[in-house]
C-alpha atoms as a PDB file:
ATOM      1  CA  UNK A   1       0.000   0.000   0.000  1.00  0.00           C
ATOM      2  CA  UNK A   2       1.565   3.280  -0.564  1.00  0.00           C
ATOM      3  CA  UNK A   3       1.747   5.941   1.458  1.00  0.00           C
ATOM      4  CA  UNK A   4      -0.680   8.771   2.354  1.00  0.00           C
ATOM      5  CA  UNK A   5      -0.906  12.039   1.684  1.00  0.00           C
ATOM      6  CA  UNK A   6      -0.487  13.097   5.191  1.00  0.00           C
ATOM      7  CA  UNK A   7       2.934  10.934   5.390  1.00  0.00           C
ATOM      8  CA  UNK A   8       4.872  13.623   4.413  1.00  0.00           C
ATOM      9  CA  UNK A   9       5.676  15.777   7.202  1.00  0.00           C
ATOM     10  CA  UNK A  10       3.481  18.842   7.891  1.00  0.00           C
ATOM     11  CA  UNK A  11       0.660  17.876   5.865  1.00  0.00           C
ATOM     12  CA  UNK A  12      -2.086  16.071   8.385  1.00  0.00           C
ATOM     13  CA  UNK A  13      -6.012  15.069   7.695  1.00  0.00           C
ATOM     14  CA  UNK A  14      -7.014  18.284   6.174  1.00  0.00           C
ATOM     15  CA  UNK A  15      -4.509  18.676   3.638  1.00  0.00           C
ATOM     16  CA  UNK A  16      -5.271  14.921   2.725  1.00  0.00           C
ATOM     17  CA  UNK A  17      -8.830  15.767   1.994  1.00  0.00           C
ATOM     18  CA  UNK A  18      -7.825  18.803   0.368  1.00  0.00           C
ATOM     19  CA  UNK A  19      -5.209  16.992  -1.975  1.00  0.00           C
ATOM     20  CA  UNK A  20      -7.661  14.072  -2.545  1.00  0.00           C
ATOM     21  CA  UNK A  21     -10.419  16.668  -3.976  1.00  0.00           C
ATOM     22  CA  UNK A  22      -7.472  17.377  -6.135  1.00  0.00           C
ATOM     23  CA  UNK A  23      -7.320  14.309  -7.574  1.00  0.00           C
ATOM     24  CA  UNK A  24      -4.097  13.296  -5.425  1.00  0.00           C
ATOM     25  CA  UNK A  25      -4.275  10.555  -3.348  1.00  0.00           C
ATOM     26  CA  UNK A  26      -0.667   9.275  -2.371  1.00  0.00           C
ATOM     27  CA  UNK A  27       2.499  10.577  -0.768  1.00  0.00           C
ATOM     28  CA  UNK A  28       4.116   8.806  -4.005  1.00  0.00           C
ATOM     29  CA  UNK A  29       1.825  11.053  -6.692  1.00  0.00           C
ATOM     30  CA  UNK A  30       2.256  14.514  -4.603  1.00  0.00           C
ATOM     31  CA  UNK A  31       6.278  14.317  -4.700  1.00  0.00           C
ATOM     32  CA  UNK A  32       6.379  12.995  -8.567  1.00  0.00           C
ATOM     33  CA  UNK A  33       4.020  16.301  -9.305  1.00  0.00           C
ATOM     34  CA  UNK A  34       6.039  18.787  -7.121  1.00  0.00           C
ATOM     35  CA  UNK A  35       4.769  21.488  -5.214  1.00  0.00           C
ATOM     36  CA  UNK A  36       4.080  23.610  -7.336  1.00  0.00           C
ATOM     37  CA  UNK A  37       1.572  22.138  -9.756  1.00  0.00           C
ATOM     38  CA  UNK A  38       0.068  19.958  -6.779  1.00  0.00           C
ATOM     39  CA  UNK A  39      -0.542  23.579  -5.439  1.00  0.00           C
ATOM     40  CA  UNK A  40      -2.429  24.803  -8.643  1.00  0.00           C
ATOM     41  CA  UNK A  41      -4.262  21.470  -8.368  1.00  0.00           C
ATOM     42  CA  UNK A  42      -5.676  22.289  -4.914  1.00  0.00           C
ATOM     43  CA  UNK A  43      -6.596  26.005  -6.219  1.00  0.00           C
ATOM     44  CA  UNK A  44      -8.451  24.635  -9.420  1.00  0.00           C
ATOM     45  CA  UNK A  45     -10.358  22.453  -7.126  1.00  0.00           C
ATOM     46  CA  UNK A  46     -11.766  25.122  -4.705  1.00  0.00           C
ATOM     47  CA  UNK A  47      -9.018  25.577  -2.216  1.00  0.00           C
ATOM     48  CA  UNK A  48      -8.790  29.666  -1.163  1.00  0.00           C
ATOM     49  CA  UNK A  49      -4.992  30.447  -1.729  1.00  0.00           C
ATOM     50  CA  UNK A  50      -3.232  31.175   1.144  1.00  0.00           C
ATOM     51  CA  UNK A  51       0.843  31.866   1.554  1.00  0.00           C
ATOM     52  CA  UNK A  52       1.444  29.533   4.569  1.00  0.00           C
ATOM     53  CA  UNK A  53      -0.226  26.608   2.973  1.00  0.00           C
ATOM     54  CA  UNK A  54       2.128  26.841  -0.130  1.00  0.00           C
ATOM     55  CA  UNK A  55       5.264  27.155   1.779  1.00  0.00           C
ATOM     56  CA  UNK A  56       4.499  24.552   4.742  1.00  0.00           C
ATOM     57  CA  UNK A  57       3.779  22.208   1.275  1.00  0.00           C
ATOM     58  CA  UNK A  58       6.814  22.909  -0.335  1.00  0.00           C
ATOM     59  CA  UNK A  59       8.741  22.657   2.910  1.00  0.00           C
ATOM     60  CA  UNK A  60       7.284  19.193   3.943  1.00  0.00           C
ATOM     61  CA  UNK A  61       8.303  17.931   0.278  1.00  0.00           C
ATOM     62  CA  UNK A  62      11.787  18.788   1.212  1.00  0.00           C
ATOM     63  CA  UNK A  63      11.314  16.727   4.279  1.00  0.00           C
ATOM     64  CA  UNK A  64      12.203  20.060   6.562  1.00  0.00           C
ATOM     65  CA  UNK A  65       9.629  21.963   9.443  1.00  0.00           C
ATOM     66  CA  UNK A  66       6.957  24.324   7.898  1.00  0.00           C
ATOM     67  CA  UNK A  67       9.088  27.162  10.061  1.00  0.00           C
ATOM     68  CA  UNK A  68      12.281  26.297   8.634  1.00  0.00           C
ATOM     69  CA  UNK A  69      11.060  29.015   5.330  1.00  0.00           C
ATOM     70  CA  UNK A  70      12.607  32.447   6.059  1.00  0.00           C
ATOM     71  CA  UNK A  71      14.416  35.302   4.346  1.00  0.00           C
ATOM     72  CA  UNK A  72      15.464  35.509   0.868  1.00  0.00           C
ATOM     73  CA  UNK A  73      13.735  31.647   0.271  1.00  0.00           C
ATOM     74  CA  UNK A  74      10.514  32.828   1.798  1.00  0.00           C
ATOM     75  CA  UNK A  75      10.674  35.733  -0.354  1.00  0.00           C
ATOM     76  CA  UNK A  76      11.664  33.479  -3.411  1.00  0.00           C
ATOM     77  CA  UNK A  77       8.567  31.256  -2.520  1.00  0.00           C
ATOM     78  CA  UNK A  78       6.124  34.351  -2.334  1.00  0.00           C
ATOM     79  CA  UNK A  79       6.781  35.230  -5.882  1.00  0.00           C
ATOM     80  CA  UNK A  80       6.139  31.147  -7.134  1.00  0.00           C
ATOM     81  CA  UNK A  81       3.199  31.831  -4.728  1.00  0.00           C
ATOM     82  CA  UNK A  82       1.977  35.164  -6.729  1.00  0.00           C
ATOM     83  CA  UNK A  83       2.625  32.889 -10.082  1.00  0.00           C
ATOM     84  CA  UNK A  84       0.685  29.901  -9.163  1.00  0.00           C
ATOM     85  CA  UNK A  85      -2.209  31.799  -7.892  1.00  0.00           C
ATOM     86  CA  UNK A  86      -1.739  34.592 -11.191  1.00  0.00           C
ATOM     87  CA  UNK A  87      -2.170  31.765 -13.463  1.00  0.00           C
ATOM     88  CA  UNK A  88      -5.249  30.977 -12.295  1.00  0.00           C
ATOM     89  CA  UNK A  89      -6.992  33.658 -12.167  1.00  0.00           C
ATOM     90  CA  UNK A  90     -10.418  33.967 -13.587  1.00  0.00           C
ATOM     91  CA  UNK A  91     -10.935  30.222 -13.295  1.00  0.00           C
ATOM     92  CA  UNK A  92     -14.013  31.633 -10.355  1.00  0.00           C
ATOM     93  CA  UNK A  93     -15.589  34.399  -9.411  1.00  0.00           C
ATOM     94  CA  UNK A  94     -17.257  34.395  -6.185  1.00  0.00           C
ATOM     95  CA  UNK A  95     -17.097  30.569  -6.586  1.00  0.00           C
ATOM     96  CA  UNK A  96     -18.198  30.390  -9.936  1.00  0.00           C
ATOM     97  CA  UNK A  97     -16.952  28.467 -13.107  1.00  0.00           C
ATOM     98  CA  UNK A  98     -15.903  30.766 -16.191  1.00  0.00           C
ATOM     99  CA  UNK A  99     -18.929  29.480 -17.816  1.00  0.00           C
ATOM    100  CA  UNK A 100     -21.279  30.898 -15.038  1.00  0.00           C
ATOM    101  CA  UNK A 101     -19.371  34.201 -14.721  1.00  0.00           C
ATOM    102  CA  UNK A 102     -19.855  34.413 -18.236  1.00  0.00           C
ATOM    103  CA  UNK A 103     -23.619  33.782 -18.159  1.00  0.00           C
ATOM    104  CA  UNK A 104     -24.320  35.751 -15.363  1.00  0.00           C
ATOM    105  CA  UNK A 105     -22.176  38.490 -16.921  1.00  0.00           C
ATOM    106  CA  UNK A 106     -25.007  38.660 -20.274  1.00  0.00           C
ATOM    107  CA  UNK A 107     -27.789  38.321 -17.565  1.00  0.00           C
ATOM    108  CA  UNK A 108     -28.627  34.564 -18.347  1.00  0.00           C
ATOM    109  CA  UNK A 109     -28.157  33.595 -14.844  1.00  0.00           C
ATOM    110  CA  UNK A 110     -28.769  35.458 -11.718  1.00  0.00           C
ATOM    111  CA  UNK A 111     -25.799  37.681  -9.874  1.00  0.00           C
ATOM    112  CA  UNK A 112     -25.159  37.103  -6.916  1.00  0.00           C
END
């Protein structure tokens, strides 16, 4: 059996959930995609962005403590951060699909 998601260190039951909505279910598949798409996986599928989760990721991956990121590599992994979040913008709005932004946008459905 291989291992889980929350076998690499930092990551516990949350971040498994939130990696399996992803579409990743094992330790093995997370370190083969690297942090940084496995990051723009968990965006695409409805996780809010947030800084700490990104670096505590990449730092578990590297098998070192989510406080271990400081200085000129935290600063480094802020601007992959800003990248990985850039690229997907205007996949939602207010939790919508593109599709629905669009039809709300010509009034087909209702704005919320």
């Amino acid at each position: 059996m291989s291992d889980p998601v929350s076998a690499i260190p930092n990551l516990g039951p949350a971040s498994e959930r939130a990696f399996a909505r992803a579409g990743i279910h094992i330790a093995t598949d997370l370190r083969a995609i690297g942090p940084d798409e496995a990051y723009r996986r968990l965006l695409l599928s409805g996780t809010p962005p947030h800084f700490i989760g990104y670096y505590v990721l990449v730092m578990g991956l590297q098998g070192r403590p989510w406080n271990d990121c400081k200085g000129a590599e935290k600063a480094a992994l802020r601007k992959r951060f800003d990248a990985i979040t850039g690229s997907t913008l205007g996949t939602m709005e207010k939790g919508r699909s593109d599709l629905e932004a669009a039809l709300s946008f010509f009034g087909v459905v209702e704005k919320t």
